[in-house]
Protein backbone atom coordinates (compact mmCIF):
# COMPACT_ATOMS: atom_id res chain seq x y z
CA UNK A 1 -29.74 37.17 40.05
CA UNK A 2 -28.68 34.33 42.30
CA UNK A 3 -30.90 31.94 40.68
CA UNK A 4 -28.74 32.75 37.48
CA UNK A 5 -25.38 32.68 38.90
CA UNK A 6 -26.10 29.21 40.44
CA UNK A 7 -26.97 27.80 37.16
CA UNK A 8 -24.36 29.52 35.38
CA UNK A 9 -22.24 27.69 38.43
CA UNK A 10 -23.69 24.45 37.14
CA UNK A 11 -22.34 24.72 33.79
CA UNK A 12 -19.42 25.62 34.18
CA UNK A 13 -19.45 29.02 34.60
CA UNK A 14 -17.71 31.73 36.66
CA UNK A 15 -20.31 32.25 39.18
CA UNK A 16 -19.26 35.90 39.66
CA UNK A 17 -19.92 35.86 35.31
CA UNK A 18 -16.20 36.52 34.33
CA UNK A 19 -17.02 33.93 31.90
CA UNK A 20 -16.29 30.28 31.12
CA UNK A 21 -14.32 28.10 33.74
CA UNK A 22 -10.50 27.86 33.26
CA UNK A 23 -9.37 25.09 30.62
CA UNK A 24 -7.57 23.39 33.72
CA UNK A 25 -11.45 22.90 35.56
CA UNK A 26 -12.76 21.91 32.29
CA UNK A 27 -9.63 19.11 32.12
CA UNK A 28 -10.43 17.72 35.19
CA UNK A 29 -14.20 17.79 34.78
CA UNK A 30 -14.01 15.48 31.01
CA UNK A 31 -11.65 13.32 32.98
CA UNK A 32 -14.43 12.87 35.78
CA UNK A 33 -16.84 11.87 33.39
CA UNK A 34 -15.26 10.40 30.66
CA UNK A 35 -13.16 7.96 33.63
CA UNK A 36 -10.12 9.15 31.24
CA UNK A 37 -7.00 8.04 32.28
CA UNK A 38 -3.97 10.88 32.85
CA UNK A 39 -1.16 9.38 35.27
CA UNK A 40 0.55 7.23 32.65
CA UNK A 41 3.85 6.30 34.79
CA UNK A 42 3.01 2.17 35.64
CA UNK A 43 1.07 1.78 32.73
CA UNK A 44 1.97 1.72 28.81
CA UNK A 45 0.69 4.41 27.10
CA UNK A 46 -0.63 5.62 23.24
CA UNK A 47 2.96 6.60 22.34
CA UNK A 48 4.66 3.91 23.79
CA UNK A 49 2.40 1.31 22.32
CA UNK A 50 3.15 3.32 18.90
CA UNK A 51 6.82 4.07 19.40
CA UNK A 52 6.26 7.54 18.24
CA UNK A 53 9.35 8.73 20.04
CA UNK A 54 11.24 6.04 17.04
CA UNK A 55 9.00 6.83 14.20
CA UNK A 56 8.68 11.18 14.82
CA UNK A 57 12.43 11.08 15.17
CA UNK A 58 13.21 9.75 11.86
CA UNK A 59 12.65 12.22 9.43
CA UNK A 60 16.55 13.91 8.86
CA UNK A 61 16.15 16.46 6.27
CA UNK A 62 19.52 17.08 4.84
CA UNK A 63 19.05 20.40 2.78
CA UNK A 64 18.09 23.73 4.26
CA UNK A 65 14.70 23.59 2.17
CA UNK A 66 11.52 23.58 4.08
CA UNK A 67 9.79 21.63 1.42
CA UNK A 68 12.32 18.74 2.07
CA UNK A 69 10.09 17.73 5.07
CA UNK A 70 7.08 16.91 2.96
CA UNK A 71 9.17 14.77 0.43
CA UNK A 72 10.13 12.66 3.62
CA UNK A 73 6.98 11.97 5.10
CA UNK A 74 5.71 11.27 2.35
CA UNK A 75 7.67 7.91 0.89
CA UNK A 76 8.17 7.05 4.60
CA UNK A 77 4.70 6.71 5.20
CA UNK A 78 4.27 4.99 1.87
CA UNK A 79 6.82 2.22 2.72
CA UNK A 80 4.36 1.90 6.21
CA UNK A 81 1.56 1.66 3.63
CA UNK A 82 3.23 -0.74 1.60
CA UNK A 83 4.58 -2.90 4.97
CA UNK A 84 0.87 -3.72 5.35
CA UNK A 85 0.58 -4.60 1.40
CA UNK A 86 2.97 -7.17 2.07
CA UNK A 87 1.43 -8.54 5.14
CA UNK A 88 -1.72 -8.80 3.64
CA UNK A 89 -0.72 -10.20 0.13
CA UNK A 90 0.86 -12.79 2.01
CA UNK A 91 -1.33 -13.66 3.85
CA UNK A 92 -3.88 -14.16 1.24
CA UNK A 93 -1.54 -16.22 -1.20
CA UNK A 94 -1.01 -18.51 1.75
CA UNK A 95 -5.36 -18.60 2.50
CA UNK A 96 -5.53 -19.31 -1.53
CA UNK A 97 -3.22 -21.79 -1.34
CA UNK A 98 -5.12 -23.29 1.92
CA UNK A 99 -8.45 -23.26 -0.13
CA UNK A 100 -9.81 -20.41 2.67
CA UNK A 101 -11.33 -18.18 0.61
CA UNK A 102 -13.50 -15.91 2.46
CA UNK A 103 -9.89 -15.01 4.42
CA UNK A 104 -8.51 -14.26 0.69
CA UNK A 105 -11.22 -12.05 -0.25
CA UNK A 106 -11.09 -9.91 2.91
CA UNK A 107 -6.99 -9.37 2.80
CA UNK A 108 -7.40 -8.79 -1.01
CA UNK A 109 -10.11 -6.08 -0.56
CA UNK A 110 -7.98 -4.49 2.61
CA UNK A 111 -4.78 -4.38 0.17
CA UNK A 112 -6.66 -2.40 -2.92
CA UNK A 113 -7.93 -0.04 -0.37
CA UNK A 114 -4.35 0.78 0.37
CA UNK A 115 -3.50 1.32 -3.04
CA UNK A 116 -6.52 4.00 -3.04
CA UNK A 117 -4.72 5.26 0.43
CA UNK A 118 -1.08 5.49 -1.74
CA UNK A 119 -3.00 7.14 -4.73
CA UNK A 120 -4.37 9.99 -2.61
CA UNK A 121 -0.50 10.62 -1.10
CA UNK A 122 0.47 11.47 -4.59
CA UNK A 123 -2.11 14.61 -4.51
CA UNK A 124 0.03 16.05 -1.38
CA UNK A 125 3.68 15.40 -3.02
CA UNK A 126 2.15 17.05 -6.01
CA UNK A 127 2.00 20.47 -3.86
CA UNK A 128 5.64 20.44 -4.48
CA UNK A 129 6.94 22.43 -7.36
CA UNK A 130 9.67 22.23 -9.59
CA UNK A 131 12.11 24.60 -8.25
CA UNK A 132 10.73 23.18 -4.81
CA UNK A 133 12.22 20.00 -5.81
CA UNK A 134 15.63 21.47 -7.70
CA UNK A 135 16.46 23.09 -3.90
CA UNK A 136 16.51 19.36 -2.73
CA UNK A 137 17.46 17.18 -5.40
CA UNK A 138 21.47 17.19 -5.16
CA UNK A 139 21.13 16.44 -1.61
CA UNK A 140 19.10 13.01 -2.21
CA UNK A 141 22.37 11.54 -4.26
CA UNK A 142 21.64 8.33 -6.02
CA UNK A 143 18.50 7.17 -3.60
CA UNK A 144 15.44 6.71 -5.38
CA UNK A 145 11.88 4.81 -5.25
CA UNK A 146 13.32 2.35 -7.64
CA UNK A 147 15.38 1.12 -4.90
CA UNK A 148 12.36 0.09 -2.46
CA UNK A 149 12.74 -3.75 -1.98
CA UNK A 150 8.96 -3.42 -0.31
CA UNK A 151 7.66 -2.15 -3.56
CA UNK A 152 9.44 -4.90 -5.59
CA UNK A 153 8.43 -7.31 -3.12
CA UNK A 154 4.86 -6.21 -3.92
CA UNK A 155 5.64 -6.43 -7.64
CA UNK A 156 6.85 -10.09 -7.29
CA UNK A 157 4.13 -10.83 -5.39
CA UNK A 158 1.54 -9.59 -7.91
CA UNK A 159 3.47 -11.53 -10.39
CA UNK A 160 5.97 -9.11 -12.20
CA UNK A 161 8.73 -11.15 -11.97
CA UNK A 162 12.40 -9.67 -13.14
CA UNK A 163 15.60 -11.23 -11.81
CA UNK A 164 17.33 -7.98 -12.75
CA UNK A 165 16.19 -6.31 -10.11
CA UNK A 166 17.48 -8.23 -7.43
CA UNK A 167 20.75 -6.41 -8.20
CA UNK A 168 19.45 -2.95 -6.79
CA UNK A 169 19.39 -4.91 -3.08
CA UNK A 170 22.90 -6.57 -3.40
CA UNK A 171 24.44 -4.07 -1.18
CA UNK A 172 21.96 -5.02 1.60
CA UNK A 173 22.17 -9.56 1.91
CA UNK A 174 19.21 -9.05 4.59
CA UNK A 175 17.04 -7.28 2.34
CA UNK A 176 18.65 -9.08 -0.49
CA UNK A 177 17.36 -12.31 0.35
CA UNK A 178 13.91 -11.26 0.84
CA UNK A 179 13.22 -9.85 -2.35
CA UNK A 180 14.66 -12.66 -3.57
CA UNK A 181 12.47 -14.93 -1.44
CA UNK A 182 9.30 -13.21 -3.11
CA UNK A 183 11.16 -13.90 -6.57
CA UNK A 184 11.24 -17.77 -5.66
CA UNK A 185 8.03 -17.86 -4.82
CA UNK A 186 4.34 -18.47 -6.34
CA UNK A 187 2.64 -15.30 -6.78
CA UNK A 188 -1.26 -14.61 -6.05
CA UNK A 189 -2.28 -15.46 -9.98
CA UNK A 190 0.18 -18.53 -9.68
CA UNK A 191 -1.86 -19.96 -6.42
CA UNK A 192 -5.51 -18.63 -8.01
CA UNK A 193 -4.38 -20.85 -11.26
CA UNK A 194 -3.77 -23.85 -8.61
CA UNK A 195 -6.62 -23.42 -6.89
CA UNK A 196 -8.53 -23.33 -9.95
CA UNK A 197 -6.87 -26.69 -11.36
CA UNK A 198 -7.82 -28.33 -7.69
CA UNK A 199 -11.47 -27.30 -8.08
CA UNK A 200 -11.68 -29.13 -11.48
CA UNK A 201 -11.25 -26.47 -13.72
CA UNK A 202 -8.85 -27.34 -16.68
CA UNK A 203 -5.66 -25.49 -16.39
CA UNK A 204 -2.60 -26.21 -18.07
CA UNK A 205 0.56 -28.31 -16.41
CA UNK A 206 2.81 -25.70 -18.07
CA UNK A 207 1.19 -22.53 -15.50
CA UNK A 208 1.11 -25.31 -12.85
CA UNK A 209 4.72 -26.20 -12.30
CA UNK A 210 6.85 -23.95 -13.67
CA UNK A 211 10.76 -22.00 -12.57
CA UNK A 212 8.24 -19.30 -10.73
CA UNK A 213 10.89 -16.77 -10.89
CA UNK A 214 9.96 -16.38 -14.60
CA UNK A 215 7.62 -13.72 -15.96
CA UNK A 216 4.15 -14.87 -16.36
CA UNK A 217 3.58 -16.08 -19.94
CA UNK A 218 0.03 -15.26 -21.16
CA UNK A 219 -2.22 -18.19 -21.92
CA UNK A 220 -5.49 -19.13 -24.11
CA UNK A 221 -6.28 -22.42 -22.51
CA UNK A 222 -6.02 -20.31 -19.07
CA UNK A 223 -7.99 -17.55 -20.41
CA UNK A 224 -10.23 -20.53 -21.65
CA UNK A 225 -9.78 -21.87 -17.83
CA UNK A 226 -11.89 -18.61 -16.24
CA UNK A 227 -14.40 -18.46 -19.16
CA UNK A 228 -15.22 -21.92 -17.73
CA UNK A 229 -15.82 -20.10 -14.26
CA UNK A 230 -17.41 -16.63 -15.58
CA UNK A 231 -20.08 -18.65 -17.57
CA UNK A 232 -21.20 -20.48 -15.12
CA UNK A 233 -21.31 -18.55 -11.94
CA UNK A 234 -23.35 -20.77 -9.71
CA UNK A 235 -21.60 -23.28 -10.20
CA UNK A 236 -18.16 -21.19 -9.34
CA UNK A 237 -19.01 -18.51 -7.12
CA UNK A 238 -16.01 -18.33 -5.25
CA UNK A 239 -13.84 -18.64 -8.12
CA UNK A 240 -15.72 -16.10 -9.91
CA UNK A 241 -15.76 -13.61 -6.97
CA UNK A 242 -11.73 -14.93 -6.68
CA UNK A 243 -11.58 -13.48 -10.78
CA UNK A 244 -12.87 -9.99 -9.92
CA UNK A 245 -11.08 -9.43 -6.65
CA UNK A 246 -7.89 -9.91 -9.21
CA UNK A 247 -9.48 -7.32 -11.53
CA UNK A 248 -9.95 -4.98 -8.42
CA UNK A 249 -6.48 -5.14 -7.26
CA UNK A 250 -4.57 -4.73 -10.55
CA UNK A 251 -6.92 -1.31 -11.51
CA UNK A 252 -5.94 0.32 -7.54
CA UNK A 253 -2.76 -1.02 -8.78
CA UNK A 254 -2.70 0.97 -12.34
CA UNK A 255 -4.05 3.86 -11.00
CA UNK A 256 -1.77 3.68 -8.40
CA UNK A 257 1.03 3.62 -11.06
CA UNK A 258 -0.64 6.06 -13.08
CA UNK A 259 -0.99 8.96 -10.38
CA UNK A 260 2.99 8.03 -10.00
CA UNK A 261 3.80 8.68 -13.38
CA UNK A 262 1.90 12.01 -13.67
CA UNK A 263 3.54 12.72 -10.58
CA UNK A 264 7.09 12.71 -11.52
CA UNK A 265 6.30 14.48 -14.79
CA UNK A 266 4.51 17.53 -12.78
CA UNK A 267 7.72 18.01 -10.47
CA UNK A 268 10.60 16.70 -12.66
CA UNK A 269 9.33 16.86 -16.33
CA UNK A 270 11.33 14.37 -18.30
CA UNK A 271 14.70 14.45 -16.19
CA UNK A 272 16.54 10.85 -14.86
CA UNK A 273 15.23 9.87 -11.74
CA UNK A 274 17.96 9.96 -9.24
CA UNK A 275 18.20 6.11 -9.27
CA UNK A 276 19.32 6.62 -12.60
CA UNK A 277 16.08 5.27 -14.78
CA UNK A 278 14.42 7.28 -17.53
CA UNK A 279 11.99 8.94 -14.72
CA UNK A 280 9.35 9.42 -16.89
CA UNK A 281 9.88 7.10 -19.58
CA UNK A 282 10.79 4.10 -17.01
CA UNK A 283 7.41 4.68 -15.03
CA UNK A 284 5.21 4.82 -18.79
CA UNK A 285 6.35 1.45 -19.61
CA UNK A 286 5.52 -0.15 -16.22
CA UNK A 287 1.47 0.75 -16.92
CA UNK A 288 1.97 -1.16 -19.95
CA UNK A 289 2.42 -4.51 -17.55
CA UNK A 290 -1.12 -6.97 -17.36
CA UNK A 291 -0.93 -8.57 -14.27
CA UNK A 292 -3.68 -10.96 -14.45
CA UNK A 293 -4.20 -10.95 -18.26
CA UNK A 294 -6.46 -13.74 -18.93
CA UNK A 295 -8.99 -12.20 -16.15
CA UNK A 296 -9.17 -9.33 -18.29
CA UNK A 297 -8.97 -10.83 -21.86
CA UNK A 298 -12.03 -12.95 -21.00
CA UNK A 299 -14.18 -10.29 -20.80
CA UNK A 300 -14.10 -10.27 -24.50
CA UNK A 301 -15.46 -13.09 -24.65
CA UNK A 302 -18.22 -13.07 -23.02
């Protein structure tokens, strides 16, 4: 018997066997081991690093529904998603434009990832149901998604450029100018088409130099320009991975605008959005936009 009681001692135990030692003894025996740090008062700790007192404060439901929680966490931690879109995208226009390419294709990889990250957070919004939705909808007034200047941002950045809506930001000139920045701009197809035209492959002057807050106007001889670098991979490697990296990040980004779409119709069926678009109908025609459309239209060609 006191053979067992000693080892049950050495585990851990109760040595007169009421059991497993208190979750206190346990505490103080991982931090033993483990060298874990408790005593946090000189030092800064996970929370502070994090401000988490900031960021688990700012979620203000303003209806008595419980479901109104879910709706706020979940485009706040969107806009955090998209925060790091921008960085990224940024960064890799700017390592395009430098001719570092291995940098591009990291940051370009790292952003369609968070487009899968975005399409998943649609599953979790799409526990809400409609009558879920009707107890918080006349307490959201005329906010809306459409108003996100990091989303357009993101779309100006990608290419989908639209003076109009600047107008949405007016009421904010720090955000205003901004958005408006990434209007101004080149975006990521305007530096690849550069970068091509420095590497020798024949792009025209027009898709070169151009008022860059314009739409993107579709092209053959550009089209023609990565048929040059798809038959002939050897010889363009990095351009060619450069095309396909493009084709990865506009399908996260469709699907990412699809799973929206289907979304909106599950919870609000074919109602205005509270930004006052079409809801439904507004969302359809944005998976209609080609971002990169020679990338794609080559592919018939081959």
């Amino acid at each position: 018997m006191n053979d067992t009681n000693d080892t049950n001692d050495a585990k851990g135990r109760c040595p007169m066997g009421h059991g497993a030692a208190s979750a206190d003894a346990l505490g103080e025996r991982i931090v033993a081991e483990e060298g874990a740090q408790l005593d946090f008062k000189a030092d800064m700790s996970y929370g502070d690093y994090l401000h988490l007192d900031q960021v688990l404060t700012a979620q203000h439901p303003l209806s008595p529904d419980h479901n109104e929680m879910l709706f706020i966490v979940q485009h706040q931690t969107s806009e955090l998603w998209m925060k790091l879109m921008l960085h990224e995208l940024r960064a890799a226009v700017a390592a395009i434009a430098a001719d570092e390419l291995g940098s591009a294709f990291k940051m370009l990889a790292r952003v369609s990832r968070i487009m899968e990250q975005l399409v998943h957070a649609w599953d979790v919004l799409a526990t809400m149901t409609p009558p879920e939705y009707s107890a918080i909808r006349p307490f959201l007034s005329a906010s809306s998604g459409f108003q996100s200047y990091q989303y357009r941002c993101i779309e100006f950045a990608m290419g989908n450029k639209n003076a109009a809506m600047l107008k949405p930001h007016e009421h904010r000139p720090d955000l205003l100018a901004q958005v408006d920045a990434a209007l101004r701009a080149p975006s990521l197809y305007d530096e690849s088409l550069r970068l091509l035209a420095r590497r020798g492959v024949p792009v025209p002057v027009s898709h070169l130099e151009r008022d860059w807050t314009q739409p993107y106007v579709e092209s053959d001889a550009v089209r023609d320009a990565w048929l040059q670098v798809y038959r002939d991979t050897r010889k363009h490697w990095d351009l060619y991975q450069l095309g396909e990296e493009l084709t990865d990040l506009e399908d996260a980004f469709r699907l990412w605008r699809f799973r929206h779409v289907t979304t909106v119709q599950r919870i609000i069926g074919f109602k205005r959005g509270t930004g006052g678009t079409g809801g439904v109908s507004y969302l359809r025609k944005m998976l209609d936009t080609v971002l990169f459309p020679e990338v794609w239209a080559l592919r018939t060609e081959l």
